[in-house]
PDB file of N, CA and C in Angstrom:
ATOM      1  N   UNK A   1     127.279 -35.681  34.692  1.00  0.00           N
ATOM      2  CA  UNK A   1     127.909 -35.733  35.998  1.00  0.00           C
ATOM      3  C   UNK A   1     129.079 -34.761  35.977  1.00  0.00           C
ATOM      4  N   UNK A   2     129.088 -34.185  37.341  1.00  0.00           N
ATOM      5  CA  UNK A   2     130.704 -32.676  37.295  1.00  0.00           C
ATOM      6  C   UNK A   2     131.097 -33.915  37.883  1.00  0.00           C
ATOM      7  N   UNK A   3     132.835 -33.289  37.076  1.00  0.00           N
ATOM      8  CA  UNK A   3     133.628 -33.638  38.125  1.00  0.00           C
ATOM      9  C   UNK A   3     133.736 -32.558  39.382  1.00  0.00           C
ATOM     10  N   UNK A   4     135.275 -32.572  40.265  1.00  0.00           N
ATOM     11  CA  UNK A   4     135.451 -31.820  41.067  1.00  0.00           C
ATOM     12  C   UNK A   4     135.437 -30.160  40.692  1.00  0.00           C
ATOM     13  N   UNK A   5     135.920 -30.101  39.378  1.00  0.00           N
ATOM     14  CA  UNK A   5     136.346 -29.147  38.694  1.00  0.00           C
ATOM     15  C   UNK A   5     135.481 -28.429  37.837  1.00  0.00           C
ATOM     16  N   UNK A   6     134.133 -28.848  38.137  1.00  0.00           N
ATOM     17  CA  UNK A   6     133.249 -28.254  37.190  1.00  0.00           C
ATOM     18  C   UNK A   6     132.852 -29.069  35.851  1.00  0.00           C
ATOM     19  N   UNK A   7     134.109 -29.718  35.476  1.00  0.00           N
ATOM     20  CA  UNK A   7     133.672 -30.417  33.957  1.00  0.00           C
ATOM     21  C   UNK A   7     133.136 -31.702  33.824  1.00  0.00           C
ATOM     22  N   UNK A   8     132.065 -31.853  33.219  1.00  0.00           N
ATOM     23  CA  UNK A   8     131.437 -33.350  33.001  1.00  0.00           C
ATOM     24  C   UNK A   8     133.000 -34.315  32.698  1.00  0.00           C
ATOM     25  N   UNK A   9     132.709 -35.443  33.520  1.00  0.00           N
ATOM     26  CA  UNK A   9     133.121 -36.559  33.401  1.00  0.00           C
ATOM     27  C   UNK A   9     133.076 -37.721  32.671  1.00  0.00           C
ATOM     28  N   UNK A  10     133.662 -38.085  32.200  1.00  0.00           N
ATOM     29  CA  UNK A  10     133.250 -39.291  31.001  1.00  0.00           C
ATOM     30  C   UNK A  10     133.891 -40.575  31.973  1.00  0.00           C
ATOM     31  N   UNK A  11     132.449 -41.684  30.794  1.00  0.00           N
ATOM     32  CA  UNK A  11     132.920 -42.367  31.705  1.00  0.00           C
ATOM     33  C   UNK A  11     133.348 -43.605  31.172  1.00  0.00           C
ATOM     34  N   UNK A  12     133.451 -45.083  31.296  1.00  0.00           N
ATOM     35  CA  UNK A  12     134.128 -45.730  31.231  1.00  0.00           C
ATOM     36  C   UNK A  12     134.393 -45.870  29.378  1.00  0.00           C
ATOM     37  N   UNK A  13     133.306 -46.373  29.101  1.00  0.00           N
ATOM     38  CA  UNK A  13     133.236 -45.961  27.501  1.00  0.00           C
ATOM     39  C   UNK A  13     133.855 -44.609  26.636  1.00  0.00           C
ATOM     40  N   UNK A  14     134.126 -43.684  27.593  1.00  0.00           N
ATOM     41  CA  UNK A  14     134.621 -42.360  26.788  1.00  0.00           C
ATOM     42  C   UNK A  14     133.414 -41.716  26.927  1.00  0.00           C
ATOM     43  N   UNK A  15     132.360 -41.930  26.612  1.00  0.00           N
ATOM     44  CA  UNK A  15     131.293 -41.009  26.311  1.00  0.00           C
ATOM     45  C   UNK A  15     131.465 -39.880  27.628  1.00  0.00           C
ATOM     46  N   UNK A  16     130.592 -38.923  27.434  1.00  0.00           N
ATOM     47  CA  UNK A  16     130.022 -38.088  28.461  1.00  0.00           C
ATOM     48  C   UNK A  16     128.798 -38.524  29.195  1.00  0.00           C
ATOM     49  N   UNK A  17     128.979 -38.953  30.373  1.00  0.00           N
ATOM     50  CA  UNK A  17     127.814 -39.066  31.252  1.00  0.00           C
ATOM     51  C   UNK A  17     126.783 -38.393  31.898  1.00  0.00           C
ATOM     52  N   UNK A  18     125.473 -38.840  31.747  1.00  0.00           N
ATOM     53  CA  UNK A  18     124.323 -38.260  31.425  1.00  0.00           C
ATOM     54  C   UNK A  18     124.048 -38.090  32.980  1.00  0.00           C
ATOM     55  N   UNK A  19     123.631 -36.804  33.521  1.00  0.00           N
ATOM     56  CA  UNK A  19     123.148 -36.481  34.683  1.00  0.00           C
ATOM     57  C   UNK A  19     121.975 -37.867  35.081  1.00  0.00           C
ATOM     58  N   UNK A  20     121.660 -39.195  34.810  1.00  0.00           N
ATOM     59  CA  UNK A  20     120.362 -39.843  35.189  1.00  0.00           C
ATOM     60  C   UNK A  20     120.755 -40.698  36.381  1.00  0.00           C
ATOM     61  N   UNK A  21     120.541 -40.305  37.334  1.00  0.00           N
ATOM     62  CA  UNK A  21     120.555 -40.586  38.615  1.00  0.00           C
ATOM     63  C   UNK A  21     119.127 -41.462  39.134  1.00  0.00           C
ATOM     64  N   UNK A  22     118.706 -42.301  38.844  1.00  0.00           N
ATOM     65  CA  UNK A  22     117.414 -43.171  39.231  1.00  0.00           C
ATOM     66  C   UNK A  22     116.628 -42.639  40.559  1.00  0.00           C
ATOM     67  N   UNK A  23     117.928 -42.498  41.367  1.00  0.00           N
ATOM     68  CA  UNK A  23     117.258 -42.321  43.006  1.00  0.00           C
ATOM     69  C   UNK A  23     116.859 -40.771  42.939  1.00  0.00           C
ATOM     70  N   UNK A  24     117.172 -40.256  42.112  1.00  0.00           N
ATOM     71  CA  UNK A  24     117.257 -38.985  42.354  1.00  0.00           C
ATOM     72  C   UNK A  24     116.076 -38.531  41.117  1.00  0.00           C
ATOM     73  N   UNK A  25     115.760 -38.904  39.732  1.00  0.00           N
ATOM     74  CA  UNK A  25     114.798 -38.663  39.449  1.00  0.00           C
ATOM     75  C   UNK A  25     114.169 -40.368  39.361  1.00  0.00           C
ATOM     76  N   UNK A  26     113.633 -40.591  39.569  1.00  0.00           N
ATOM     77  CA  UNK A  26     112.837 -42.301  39.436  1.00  0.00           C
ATOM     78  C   UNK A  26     111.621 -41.574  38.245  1.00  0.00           C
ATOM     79  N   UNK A  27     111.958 -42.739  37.902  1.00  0.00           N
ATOM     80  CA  UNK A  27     110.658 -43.086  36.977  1.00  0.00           C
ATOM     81  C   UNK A  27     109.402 -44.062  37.338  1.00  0.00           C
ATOM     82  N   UNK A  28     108.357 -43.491  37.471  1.00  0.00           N
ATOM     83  CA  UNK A  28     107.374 -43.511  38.252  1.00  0.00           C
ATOM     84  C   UNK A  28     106.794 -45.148  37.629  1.00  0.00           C
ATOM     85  N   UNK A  29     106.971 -45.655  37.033  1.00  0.00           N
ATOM     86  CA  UNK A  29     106.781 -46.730  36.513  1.00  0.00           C
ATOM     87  C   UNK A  29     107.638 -47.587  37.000  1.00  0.00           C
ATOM     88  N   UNK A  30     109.068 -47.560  37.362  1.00  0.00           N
ATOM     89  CA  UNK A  30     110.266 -48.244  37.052  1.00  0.00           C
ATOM     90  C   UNK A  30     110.047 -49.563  38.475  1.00  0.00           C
ATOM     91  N   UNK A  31     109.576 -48.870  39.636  1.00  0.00           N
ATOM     92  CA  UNK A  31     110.121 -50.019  40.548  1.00  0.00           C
ATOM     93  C   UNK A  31     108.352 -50.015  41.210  1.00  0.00           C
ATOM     94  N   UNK A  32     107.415 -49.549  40.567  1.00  0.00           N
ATOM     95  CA  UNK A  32     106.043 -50.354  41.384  1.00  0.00           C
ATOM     96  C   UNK A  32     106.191 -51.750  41.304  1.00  0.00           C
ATOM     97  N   UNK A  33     104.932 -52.058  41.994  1.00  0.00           N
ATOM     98  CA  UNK A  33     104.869 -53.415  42.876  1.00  0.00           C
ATOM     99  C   UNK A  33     103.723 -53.915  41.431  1.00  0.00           C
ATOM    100  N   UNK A  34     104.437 -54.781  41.168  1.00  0.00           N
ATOM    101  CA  UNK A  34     103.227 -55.356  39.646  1.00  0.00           C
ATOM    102  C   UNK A  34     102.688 -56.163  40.711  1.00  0.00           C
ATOM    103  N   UNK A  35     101.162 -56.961  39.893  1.00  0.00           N
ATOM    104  CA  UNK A  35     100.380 -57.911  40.137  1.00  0.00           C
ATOM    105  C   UNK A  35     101.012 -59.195  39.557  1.00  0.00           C
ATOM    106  N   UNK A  36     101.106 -59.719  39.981  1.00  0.00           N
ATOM    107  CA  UNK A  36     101.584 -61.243  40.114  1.00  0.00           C
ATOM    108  C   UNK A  36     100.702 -62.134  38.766  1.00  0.00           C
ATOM    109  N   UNK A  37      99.552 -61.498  38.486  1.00  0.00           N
ATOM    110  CA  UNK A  37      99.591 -62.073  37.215  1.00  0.00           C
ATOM    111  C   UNK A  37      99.399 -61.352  36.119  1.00  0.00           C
ATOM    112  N   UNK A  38     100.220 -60.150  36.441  1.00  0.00           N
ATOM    113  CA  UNK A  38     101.079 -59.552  35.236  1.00  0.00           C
ATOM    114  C   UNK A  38     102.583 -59.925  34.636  1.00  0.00           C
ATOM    115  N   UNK A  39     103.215 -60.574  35.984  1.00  0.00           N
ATOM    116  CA  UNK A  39     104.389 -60.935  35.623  1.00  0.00           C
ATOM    117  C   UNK A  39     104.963 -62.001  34.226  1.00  0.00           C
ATOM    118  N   UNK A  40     105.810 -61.132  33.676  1.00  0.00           N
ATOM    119  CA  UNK A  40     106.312 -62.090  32.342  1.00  0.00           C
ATOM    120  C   UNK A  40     106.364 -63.312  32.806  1.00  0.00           C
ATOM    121  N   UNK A  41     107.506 -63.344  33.843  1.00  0.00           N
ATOM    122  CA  UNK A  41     107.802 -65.122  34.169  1.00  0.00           C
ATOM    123  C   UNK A  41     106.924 -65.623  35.165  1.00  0.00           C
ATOM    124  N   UNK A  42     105.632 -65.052  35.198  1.00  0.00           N
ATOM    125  CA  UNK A  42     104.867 -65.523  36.133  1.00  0.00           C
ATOM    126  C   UNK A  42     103.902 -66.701  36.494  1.00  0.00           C
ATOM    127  N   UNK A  43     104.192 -67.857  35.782  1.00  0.00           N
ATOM    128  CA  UNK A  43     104.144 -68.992  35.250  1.00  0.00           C
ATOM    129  C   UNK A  43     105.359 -70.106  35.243  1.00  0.00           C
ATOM    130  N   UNK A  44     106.814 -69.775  35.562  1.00  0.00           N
ATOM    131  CA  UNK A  44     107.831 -70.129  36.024  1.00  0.00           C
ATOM    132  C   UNK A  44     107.475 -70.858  37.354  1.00  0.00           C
ATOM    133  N   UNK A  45     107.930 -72.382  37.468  1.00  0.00           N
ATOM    134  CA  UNK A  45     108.065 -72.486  38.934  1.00  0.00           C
ATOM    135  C   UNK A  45     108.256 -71.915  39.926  1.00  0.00           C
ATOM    136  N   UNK A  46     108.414 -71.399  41.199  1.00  0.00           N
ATOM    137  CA  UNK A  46     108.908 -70.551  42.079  1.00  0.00           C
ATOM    138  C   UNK A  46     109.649 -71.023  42.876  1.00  0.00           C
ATOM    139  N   UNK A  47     110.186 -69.669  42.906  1.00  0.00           N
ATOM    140  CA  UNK A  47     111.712 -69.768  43.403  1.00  0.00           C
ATOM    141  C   UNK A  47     112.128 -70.520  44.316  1.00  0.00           C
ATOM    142  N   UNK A  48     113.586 -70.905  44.833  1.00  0.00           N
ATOM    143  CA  UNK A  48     113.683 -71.673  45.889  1.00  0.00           C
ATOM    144  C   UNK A  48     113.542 -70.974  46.815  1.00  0.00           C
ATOM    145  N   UNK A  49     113.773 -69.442  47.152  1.00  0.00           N
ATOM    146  CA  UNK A  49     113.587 -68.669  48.258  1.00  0.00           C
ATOM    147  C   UNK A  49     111.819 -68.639  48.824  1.00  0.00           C
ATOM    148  N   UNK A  50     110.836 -68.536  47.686  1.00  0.00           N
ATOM    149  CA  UNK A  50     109.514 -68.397  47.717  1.00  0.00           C
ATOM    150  C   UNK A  50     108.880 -70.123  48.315  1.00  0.00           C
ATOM    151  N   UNK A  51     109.681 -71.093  47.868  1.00  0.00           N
ATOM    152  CA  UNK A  51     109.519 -72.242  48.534  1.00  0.00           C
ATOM    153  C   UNK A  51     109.596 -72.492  50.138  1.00  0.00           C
ATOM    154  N   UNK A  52     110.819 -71.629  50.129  1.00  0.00           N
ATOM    155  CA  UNK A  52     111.635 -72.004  50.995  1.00  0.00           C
ATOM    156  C   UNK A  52     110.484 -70.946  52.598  1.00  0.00           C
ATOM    157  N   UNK A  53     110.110 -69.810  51.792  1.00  0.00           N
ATOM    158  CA  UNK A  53     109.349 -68.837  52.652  1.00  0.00           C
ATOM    159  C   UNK A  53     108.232 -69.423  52.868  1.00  0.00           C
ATOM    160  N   UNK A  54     107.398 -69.806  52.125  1.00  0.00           N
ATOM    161  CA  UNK A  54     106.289 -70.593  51.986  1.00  0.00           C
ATOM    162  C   UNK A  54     106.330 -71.822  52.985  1.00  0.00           C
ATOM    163  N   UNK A  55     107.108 -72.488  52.865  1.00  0.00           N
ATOM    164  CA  UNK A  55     106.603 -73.840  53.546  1.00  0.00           C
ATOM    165  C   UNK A  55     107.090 -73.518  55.418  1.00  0.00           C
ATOM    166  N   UNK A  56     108.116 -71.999  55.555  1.00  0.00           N
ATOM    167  CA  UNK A  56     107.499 -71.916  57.043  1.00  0.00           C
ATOM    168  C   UNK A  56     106.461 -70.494  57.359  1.00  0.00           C
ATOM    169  N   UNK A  57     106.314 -70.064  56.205  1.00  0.00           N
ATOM    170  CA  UNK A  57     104.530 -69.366  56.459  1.00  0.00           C
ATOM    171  C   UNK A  57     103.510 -70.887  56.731  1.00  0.00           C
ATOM    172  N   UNK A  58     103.460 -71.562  55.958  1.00  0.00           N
ATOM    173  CA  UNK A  58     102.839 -72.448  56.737  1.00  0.00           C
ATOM    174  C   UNK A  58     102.934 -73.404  57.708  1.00  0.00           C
ATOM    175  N   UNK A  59     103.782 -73.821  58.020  1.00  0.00           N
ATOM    176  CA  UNK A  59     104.315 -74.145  59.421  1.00  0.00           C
ATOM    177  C   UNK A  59     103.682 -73.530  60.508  1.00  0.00           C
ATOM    178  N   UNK A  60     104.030 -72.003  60.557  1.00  0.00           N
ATOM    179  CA  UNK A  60     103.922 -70.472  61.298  1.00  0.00           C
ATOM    180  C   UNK A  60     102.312 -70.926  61.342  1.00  0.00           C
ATOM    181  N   UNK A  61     101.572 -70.962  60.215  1.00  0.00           N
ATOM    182  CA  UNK A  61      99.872 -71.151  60.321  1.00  0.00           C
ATOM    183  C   UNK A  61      99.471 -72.140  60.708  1.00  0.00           C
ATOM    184  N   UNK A  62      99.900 -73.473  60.973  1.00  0.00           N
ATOM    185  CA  UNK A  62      99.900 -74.724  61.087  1.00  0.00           C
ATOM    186  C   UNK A  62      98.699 -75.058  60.333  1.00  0.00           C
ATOM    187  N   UNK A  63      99.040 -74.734  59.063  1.00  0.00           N
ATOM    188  CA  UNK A  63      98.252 -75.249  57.763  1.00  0.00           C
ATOM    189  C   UNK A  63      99.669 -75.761  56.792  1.00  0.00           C
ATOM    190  N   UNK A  64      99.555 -77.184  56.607  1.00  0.00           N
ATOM    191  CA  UNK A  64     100.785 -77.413  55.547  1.00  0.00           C
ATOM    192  C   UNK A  64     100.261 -77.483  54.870  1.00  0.00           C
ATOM    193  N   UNK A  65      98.743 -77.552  54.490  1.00  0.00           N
ATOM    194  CA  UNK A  65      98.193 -77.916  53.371  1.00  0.00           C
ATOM    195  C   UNK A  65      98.618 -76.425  52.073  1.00  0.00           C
ATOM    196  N   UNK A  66      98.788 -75.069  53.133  1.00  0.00           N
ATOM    197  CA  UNK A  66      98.984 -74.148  52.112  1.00  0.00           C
ATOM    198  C   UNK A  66     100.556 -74.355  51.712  1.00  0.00           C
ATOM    199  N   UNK A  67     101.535 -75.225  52.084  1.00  0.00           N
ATOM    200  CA  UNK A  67     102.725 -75.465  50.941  1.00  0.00           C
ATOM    201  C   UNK A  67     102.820 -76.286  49.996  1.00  0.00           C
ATOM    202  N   UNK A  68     102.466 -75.792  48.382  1.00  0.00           N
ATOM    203  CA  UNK A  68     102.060 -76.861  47.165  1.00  0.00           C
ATOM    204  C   UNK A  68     103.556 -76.689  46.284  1.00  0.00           C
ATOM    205  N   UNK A  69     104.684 -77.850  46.241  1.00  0.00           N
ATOM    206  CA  UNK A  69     105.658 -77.047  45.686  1.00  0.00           C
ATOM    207  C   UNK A  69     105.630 -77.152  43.816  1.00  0.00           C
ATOM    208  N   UNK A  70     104.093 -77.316  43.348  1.00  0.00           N
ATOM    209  CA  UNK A  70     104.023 -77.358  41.876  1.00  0.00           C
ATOM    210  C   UNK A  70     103.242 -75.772  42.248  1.00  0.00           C
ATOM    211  N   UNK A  71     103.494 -74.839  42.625  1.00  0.00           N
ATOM    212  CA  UNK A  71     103.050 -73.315  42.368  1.00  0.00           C
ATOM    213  C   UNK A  71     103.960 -72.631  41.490  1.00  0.00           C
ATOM    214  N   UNK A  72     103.332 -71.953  40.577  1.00  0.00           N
ATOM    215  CA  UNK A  72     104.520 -71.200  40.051  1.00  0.00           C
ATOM    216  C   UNK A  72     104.316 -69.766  40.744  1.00  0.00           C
ATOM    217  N   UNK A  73     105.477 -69.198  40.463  1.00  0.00           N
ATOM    218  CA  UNK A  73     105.816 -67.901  40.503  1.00  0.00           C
ATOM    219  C   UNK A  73     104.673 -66.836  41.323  1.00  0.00           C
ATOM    220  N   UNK A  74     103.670 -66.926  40.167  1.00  0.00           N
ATOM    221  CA  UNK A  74     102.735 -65.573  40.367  1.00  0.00           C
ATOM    222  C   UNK A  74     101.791 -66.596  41.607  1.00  0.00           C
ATOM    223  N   UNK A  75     101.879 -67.436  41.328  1.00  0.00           N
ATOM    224  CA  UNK A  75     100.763 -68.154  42.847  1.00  0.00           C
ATOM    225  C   UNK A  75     101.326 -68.148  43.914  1.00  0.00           C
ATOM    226  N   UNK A  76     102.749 -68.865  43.947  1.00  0.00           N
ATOM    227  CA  UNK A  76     103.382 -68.745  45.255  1.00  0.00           C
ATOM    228  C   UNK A  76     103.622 -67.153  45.988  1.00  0.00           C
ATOM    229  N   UNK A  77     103.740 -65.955  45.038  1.00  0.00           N
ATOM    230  CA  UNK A  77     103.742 -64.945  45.305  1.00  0.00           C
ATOM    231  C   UNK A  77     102.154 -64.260  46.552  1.00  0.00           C
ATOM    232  N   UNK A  78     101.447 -64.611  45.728  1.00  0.00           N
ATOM    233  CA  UNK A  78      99.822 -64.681  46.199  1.00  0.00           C
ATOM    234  C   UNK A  78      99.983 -65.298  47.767  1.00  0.00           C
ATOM    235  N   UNK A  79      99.959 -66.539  47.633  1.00  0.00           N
ATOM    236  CA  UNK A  79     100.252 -67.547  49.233  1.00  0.00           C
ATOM    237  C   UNK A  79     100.754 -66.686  49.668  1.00  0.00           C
ATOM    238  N   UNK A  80     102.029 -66.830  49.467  1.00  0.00           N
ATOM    239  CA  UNK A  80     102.862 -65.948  50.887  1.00  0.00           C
ATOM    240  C   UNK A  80     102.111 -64.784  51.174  1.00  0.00           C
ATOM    241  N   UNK A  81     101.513 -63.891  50.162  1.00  0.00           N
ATOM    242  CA  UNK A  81     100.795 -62.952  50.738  1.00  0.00           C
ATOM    243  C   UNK A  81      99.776 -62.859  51.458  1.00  0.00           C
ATOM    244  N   UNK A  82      98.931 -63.944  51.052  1.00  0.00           N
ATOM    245  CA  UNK A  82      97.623 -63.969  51.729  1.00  0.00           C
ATOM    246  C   UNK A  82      98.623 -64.902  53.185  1.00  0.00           C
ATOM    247  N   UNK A  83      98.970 -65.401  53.109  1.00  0.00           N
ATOM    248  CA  UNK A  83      99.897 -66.401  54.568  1.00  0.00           C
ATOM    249  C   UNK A  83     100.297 -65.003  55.612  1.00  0.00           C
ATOM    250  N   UNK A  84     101.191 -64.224  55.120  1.00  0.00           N
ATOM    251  CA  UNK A  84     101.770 -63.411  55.937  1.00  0.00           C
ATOM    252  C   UNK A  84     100.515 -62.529  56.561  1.00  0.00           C
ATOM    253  N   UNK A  85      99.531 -61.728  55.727  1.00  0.00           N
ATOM    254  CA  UNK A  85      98.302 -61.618  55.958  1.00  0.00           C
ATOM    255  C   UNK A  85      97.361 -61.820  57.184  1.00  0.00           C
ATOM    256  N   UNK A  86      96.987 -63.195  56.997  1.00  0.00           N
ATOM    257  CA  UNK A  86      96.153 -63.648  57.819  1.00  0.00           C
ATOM    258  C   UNK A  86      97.300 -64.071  58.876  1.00  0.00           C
ATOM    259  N   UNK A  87      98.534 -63.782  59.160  1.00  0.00           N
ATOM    260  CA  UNK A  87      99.385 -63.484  60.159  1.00  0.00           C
ATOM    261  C   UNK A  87      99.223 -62.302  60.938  1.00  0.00           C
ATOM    262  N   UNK A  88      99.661 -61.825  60.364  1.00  0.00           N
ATOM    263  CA  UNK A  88      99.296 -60.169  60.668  1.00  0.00           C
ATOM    264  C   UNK A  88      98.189 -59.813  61.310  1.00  0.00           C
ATOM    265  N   UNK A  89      97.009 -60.225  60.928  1.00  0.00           N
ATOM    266  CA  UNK A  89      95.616 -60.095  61.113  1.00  0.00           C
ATOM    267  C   UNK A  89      95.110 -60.639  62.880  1.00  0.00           C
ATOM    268  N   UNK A  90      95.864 -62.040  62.836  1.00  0.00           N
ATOM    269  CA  UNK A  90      95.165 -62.839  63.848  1.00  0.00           C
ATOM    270  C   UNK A  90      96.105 -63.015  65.091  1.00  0.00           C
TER     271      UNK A  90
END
């Protein structure tokens, strides 16, 4: 990184800071959209937000049967998708 003056900037550590700007070069791996049952914690209960989305995607469908709150992670991910989906669709 320049400073104003032309000279790399160091930064909090002292070191010299490395031109790696994410937005600016991304790494083509770094922020895709994984499959849901690739995910490490994808077997984790799900989240309270994914609960919380879930049970008015189904509301919205007037199917409650699709809010199960023993889903984990990579399933509840799935629902909401296929929910928002067949939203979209119909």
């Amino acid at each position: 990184m320049k400073s104003s003056h032309g000279q790399q900037a160091q930064g909090r550590n002292g070191n010299m800071a490395r031109n790696e700007n994410p937005k600016a070069n991304p790494d083509g791996n770094s922020n895709q959209i994984k499959n849901p049952e690739d995910w490490v914690t994808g077997d984790e209960p799900m989240t309270g937000a994914q609960a919380s989305y879930l049970k008015t995607l189904s509301e919205q469908a007037d199917n409650p049967d699709a809010f199960d709150p023993e889903l984990d992670k990579a399933e509840a991910s799935k629902r909401i998708d296929q929910l928002k989906h067949e939203r979209d669709d119909g």
